[in-house]
PDB file of N, CA and C in Angstrom:
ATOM      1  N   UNK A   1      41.146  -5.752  21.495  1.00  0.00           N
ATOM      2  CA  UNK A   1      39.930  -5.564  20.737  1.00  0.00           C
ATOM      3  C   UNK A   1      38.919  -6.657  21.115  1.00  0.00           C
ATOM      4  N   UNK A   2      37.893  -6.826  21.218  1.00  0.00           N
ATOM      5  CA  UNK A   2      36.638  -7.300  21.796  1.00  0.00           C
ATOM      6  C   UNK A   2      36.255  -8.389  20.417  1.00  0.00           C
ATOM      7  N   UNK A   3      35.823  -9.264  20.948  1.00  0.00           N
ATOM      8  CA  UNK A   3      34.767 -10.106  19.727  1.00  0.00           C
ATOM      9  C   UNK A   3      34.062  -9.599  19.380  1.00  0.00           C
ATOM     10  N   UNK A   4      33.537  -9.727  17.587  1.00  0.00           N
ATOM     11  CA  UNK A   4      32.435  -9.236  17.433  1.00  0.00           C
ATOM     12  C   UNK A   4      31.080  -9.771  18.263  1.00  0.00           C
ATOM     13  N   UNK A   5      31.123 -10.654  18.363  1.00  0.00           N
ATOM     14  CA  UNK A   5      29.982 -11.445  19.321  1.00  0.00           C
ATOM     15  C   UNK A   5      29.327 -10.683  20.894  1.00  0.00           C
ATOM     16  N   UNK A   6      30.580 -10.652  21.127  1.00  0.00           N
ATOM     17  CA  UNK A   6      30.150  -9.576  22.492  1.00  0.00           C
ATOM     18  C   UNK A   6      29.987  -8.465  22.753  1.00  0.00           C
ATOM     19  N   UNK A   7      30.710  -7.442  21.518  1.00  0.00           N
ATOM     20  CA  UNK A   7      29.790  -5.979  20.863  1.00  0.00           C
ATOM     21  C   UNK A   7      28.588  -6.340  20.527  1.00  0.00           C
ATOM     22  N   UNK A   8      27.940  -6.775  20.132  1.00  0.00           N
ATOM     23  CA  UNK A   8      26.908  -7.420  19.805  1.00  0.00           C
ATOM     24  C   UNK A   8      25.790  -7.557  20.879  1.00  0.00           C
ATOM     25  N   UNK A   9      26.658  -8.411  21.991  1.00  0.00           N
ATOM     26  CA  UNK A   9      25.258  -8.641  23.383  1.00  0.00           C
ATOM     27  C   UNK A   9      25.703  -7.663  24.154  1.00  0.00           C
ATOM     28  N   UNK A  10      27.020  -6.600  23.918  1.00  0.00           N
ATOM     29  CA  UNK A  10      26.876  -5.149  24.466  1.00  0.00           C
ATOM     30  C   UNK A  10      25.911  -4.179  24.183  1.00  0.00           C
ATOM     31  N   UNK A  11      25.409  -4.159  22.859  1.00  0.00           N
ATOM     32  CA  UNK A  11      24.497  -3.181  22.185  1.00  0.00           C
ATOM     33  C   UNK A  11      23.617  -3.659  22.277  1.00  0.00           C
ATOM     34  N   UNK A  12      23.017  -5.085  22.745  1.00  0.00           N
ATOM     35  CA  UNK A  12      21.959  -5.430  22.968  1.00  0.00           C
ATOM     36  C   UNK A  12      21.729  -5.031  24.219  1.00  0.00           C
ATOM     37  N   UNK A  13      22.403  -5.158  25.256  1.00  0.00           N
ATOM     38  CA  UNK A  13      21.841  -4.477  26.984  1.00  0.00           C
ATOM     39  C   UNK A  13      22.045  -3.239  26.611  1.00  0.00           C
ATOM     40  N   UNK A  14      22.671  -2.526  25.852  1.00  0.00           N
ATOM     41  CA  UNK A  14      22.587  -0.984  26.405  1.00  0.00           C
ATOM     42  C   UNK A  14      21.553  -0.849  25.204  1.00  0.00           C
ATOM     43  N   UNK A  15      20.786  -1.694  24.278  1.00  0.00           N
ATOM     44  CA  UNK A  15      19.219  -1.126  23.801  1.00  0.00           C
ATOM     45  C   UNK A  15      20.008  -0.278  22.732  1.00  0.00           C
ATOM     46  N   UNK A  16      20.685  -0.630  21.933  1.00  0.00           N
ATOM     47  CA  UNK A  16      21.240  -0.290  20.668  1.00  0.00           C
ATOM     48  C   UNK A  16      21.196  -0.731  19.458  1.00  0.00           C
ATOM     49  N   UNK A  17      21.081  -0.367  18.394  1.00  0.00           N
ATOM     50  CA  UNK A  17      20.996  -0.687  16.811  1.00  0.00           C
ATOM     51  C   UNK A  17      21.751  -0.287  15.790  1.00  0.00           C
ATOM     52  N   UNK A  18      23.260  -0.945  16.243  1.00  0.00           N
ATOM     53  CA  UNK A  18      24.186  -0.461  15.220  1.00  0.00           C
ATOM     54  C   UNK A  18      23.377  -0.485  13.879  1.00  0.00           C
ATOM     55  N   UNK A  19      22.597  -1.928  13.470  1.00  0.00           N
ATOM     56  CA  UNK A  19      22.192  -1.208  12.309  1.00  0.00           C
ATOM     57  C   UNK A  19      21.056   0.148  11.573  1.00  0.00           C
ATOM     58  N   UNK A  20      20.320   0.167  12.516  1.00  0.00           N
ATOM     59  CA  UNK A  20      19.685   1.346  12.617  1.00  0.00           C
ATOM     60  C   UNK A  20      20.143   2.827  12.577  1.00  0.00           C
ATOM     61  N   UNK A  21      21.501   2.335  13.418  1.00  0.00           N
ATOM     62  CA  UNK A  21      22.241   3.799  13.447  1.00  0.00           C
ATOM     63  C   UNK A  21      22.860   3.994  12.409  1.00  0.00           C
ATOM     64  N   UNK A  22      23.395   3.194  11.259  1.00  0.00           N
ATOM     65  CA  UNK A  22      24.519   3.326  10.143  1.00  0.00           C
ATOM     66  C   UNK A  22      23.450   3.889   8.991  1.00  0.00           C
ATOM     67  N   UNK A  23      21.685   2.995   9.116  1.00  0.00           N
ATOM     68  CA  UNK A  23      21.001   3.552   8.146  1.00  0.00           C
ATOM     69  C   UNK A  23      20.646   5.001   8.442  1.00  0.00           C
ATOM     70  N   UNK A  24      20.528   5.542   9.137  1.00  0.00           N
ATOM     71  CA  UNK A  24      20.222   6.788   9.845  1.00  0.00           C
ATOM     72  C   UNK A  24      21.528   7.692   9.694  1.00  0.00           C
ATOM     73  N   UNK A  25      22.865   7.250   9.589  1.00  0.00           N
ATOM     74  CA  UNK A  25      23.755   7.833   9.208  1.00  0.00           C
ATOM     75  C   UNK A  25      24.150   8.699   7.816  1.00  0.00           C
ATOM     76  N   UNK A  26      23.723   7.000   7.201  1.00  0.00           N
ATOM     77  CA  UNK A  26      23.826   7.017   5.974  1.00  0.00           C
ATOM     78  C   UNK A  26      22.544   8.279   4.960  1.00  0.00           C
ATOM     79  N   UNK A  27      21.644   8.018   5.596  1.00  0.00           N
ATOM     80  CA  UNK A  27      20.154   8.732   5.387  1.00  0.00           C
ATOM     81  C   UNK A  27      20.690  10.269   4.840  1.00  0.00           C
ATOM     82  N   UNK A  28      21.162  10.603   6.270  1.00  0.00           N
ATOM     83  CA  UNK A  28      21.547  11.913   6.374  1.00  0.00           C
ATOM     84  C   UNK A  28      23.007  12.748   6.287  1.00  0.00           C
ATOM     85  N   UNK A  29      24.112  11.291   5.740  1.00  0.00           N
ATOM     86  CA  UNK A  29      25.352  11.887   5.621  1.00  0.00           C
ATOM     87  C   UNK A  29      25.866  11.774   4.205  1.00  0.00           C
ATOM     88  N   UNK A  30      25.308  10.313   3.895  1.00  0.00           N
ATOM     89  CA  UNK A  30      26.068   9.466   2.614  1.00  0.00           C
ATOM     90  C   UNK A  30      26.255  10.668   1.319  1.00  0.00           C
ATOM     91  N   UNK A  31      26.921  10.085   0.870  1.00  0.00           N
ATOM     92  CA  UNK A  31      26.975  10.735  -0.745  1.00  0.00           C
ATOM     93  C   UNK A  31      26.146  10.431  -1.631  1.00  0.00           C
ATOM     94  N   UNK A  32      25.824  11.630  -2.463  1.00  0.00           N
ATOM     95  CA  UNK A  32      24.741  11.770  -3.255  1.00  0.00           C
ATOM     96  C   UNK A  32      25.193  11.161  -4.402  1.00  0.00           C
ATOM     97  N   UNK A  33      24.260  10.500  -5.274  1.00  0.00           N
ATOM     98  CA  UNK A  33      24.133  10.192  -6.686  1.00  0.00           C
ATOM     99  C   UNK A  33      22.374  10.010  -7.226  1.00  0.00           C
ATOM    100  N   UNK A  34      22.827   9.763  -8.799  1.00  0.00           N
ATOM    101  CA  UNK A  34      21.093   9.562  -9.114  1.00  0.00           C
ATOM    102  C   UNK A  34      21.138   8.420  -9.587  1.00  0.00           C
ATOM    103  N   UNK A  35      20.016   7.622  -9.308  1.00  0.00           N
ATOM    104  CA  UNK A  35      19.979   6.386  -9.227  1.00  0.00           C
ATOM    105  C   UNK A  35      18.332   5.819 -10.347  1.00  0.00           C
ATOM    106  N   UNK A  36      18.284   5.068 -10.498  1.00  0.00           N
ATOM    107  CA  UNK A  36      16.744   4.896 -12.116  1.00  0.00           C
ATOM    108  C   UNK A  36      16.567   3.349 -11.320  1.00  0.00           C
ATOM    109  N   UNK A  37      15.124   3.257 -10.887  1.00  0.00           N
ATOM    110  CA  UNK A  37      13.911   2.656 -10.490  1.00  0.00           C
ATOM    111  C   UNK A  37      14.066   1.442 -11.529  1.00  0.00           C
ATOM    112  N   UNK A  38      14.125   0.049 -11.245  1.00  0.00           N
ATOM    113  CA  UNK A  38      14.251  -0.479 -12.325  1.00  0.00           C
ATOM    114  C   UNK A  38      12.805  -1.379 -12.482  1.00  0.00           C
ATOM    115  N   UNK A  39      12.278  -1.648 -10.989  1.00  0.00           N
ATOM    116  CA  UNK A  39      11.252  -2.620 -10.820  1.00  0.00           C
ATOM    117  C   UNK A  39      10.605  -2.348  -8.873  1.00  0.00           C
ATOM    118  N   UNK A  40       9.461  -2.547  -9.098  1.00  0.00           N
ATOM    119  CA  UNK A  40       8.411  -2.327  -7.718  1.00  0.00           C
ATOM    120  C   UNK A  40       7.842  -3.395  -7.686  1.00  0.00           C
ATOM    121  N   UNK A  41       7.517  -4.147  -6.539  1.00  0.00           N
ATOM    122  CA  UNK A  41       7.363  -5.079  -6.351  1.00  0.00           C
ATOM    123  C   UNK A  41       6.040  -5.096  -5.227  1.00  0.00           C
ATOM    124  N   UNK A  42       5.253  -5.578  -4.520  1.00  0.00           N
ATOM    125  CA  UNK A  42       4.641  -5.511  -3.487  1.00  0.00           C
ATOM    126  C   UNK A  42       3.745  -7.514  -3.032  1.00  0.00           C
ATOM    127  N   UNK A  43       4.609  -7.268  -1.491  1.00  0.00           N
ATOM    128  CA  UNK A  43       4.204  -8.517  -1.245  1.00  0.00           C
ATOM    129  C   UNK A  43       2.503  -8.661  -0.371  1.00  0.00           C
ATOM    130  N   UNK A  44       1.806  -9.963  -0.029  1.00  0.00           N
ATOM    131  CA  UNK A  44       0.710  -9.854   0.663  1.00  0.00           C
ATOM    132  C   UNK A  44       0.287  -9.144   1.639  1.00  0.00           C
ATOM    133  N   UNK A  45       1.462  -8.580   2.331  1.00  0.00           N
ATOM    134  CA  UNK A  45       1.217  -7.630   3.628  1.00  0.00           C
ATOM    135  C   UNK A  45       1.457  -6.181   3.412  1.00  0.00           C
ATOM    136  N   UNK A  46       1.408  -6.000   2.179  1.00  0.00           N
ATOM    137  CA  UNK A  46       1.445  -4.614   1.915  1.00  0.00           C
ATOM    138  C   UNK A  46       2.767  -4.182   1.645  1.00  0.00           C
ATOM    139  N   UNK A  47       3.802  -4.517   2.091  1.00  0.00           N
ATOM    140  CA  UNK A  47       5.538  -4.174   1.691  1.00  0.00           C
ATOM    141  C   UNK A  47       5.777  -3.941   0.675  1.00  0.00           C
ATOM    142  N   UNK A  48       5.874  -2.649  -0.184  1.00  0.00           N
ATOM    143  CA  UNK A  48       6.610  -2.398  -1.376  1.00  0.00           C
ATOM    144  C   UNK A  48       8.405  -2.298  -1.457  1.00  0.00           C
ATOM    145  N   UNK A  49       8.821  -3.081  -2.127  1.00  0.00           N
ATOM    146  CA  UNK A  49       9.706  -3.486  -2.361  1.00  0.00           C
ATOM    147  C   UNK A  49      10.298  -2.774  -3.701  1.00  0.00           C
ATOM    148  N   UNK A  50      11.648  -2.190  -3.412  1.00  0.00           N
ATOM    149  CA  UNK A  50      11.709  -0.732  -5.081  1.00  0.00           C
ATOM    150  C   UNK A  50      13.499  -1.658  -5.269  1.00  0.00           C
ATOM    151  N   UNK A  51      13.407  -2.039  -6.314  1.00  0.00           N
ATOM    152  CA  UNK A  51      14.763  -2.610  -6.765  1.00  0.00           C
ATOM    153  C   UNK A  51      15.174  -1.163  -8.120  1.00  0.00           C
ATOM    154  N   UNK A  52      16.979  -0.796  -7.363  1.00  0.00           N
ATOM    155  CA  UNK A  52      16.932   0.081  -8.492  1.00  0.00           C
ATOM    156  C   UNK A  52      18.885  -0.152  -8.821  1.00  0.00           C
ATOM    157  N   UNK A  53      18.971   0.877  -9.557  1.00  0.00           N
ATOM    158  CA  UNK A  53      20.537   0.712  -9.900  1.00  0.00           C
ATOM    159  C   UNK A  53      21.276   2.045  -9.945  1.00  0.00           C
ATOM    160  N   UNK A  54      22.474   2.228  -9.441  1.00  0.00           N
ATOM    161  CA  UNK A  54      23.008   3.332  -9.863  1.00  0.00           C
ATOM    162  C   UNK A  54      24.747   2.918  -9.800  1.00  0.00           C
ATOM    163  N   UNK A  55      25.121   4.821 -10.238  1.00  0.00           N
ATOM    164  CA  UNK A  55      26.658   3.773 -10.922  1.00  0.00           C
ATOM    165  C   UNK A  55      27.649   4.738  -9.982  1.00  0.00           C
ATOM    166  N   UNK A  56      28.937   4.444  -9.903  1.00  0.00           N
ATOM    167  CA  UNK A  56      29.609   5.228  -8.994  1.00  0.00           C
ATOM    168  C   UNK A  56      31.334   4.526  -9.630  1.00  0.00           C
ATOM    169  N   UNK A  57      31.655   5.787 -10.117  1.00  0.00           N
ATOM    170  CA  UNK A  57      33.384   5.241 -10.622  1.00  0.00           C
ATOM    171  C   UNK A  57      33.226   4.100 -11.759  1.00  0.00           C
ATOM    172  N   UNK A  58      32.288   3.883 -12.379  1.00  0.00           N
ATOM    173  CA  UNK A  58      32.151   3.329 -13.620  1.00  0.00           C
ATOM    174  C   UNK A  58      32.004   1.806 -13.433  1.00  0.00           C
ATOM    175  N   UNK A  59      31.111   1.486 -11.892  1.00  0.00           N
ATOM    176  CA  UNK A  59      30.826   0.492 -11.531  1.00  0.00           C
ATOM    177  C   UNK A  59      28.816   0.541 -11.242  1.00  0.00           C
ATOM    178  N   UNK A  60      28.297  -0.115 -11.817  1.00  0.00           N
ATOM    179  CA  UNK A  60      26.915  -0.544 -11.628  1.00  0.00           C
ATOM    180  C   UNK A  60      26.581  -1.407 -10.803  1.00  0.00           C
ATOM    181  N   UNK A  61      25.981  -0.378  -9.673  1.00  0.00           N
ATOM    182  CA  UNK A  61      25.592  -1.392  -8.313  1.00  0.00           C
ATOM    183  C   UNK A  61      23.716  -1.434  -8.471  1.00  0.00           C
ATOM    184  N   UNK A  62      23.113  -2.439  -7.752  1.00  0.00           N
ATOM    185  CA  UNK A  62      21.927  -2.998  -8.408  1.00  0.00           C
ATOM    186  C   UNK A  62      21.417  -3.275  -6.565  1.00  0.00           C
ATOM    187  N   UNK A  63      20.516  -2.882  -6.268  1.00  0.00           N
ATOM    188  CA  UNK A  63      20.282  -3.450  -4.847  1.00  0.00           C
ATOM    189  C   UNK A  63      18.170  -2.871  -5.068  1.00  0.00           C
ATOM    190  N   UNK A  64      17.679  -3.338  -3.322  1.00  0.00           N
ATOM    191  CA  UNK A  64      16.491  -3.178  -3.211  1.00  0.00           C
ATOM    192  C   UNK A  64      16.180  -2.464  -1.564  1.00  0.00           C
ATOM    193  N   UNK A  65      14.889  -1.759  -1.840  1.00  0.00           N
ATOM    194  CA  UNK A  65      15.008  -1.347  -0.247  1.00  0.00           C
ATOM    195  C   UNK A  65      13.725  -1.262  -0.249  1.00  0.00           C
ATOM    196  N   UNK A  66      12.571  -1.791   0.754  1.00  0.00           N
ATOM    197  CA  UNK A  66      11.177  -1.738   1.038  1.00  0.00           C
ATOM    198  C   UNK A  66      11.141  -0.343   2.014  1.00  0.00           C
ATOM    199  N   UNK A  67      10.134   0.075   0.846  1.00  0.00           N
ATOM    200  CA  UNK A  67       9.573   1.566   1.059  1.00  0.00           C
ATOM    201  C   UNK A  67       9.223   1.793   2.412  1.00  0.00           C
ATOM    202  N   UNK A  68       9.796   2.436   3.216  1.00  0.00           N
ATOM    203  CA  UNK A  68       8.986   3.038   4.355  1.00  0.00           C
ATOM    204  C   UNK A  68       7.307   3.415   4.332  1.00  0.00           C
ATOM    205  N   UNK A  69       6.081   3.944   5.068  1.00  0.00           N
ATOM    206  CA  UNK A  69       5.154   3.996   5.232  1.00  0.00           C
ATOM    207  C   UNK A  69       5.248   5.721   4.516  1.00  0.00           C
ATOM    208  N   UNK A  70       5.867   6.411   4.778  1.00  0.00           N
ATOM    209  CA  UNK A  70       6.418   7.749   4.453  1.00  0.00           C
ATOM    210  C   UNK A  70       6.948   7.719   2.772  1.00  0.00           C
ATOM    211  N   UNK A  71       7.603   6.954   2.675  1.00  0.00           N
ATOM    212  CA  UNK A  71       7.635   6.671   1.048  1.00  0.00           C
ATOM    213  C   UNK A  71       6.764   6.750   0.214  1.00  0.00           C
ATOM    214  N   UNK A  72       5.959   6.023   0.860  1.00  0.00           N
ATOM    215  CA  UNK A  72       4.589   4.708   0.406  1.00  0.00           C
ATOM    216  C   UNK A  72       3.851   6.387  -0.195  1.00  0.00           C
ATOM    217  N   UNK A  73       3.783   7.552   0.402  1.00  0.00           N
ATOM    218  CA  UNK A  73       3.064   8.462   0.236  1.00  0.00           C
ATOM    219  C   UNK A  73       3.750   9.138  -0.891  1.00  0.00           C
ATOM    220  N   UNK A  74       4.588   9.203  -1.617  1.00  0.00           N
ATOM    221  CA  UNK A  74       5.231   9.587  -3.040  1.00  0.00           C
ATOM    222  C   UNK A  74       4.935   8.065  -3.509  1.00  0.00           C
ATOM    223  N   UNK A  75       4.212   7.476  -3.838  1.00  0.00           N
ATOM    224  CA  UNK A  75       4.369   6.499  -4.899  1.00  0.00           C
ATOM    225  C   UNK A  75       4.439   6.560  -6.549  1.00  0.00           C
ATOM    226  N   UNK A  76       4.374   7.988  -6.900  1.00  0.00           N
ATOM    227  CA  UNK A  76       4.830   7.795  -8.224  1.00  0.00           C
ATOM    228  C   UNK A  76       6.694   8.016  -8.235  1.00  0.00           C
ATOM    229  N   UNK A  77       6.927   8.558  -6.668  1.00  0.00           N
ATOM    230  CA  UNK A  77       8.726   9.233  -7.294  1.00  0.00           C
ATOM    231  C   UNK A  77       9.010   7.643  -7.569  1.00  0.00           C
ATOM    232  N   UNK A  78       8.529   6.728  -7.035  1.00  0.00           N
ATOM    233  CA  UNK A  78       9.165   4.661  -7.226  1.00  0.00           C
ATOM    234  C   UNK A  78       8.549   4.131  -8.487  1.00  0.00           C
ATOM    235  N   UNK A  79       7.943   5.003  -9.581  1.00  0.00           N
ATOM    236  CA  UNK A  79       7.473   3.789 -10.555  1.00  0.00           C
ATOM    237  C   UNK A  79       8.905   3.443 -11.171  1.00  0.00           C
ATOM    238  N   UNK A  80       8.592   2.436 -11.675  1.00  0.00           N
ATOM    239  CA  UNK A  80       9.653   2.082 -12.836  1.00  0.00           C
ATOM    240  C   UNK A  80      10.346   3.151 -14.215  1.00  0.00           C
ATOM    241  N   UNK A  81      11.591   2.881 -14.296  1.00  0.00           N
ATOM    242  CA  UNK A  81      12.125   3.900 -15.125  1.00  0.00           C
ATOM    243  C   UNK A  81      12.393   5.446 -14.040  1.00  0.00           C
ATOM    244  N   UNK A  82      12.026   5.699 -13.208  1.00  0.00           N
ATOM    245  CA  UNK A  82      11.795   7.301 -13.075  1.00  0.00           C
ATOM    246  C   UNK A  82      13.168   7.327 -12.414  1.00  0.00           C
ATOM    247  N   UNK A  83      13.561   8.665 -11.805  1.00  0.00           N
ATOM    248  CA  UNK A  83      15.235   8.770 -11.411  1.00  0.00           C
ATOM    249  C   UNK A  83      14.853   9.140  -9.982  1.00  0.00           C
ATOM    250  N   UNK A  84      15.797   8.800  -9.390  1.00  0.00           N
ATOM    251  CA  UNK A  84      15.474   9.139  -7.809  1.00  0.00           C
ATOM    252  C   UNK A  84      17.355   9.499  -7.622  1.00  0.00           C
ATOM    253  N   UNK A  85      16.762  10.265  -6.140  1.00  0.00           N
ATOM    254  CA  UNK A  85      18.254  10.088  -5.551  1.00  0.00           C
ATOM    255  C   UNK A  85      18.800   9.211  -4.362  1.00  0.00           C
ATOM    256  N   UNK A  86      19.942   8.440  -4.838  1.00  0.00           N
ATOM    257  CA  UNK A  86      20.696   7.432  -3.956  1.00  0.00           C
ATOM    258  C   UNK A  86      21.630   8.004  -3.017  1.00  0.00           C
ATOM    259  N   UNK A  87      21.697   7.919  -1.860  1.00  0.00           N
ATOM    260  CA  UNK A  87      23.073   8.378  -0.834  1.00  0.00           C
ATOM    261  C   UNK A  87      23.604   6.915  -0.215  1.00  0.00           C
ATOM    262  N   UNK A  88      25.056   7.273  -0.792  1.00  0.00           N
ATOM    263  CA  UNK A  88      25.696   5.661  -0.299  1.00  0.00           C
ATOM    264  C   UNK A  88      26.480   6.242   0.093  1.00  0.00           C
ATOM    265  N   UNK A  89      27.429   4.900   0.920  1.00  0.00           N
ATOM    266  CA  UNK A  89      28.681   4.799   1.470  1.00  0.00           C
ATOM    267  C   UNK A  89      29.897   5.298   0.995  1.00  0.00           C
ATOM    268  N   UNK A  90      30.791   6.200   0.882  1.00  0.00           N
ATOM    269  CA  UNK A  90      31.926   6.463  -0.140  1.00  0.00           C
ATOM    270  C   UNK A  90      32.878   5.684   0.280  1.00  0.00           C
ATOM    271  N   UNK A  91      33.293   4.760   1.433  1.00  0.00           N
ATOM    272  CA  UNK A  91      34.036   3.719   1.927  1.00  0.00           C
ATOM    273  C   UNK A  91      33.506   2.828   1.460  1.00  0.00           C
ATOM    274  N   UNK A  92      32.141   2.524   0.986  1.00  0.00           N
ATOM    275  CA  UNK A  92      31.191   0.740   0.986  1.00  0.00           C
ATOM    276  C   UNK A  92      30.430   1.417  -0.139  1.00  0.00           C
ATOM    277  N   UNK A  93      30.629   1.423  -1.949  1.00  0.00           N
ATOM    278  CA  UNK A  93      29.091   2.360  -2.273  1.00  0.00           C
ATOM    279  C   UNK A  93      28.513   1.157  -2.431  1.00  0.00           C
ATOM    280  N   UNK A  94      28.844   0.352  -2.109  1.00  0.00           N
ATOM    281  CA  UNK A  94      27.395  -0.856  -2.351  1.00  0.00           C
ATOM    282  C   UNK A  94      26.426  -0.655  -1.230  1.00  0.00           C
ATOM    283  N   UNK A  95      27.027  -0.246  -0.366  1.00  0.00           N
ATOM    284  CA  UNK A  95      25.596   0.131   0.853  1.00  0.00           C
ATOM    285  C   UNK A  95      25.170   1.734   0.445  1.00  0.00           C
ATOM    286  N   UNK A  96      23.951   1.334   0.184  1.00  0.00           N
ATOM    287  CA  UNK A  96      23.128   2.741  -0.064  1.00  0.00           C
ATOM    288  C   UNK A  96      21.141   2.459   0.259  1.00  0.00           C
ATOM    289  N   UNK A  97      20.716   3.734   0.224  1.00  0.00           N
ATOM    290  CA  UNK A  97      20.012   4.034   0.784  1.00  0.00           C
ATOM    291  C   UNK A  97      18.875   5.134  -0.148  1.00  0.00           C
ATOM    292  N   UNK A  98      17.963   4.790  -0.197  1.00  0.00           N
ATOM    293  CA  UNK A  98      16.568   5.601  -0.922  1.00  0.00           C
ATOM    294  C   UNK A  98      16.555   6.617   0.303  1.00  0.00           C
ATOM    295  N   UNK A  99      16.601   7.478   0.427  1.00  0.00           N
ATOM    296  CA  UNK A  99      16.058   8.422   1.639  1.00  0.00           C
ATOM    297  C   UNK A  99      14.622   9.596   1.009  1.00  0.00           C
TER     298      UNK A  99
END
């Protein structure tokens, strides 16, 4: 088995983004749940920032994800309080994803 280190400057010459690819996975594979907007945030450069929570097996996971430009164009589905849907990891549900 290989170091992680050198998977790493492998996917860098062959022009790869494991993490890009897992969010893109996740986007379009993860498991569904509904998830409630808890707080929106927006920094000087324009980045909206959507902190929300949802629950899975009677555990409350709490995370944040800055809105895509494509998001940015539903800005009421991100106010506070409102319900959205979460697709996470069913191996990892702490990794999840606003899609």
């Amino acid at each position: 088995m290989r170091p992680k280190w050198l998977s790493r400057i492998i996917d860098y010459i062959r022009g790869r983004d494991p993490v890009a690819e897992y969010l893109a996975w996740l986007s379009s594979y993860g498991r569904v749940t509904e998830g409630r907007i808890l707080d929106s945030q927006q920094d000087d450069t324009g980045t909206t920032t959507v902190y929300y929570r949802y629950k899975i097996a009677n555990v409350d996971y709490e995370t944040s994800q800055k809105l895509k430009p494509e998001q940015l164009g539903n800005g009421q589905v991100y106010t506070p309080g409102s319900s959205v849907m979460v697709r996470f990891d069913p191996r990892n549900p702490g990794s999840s994803i606003l899609p």
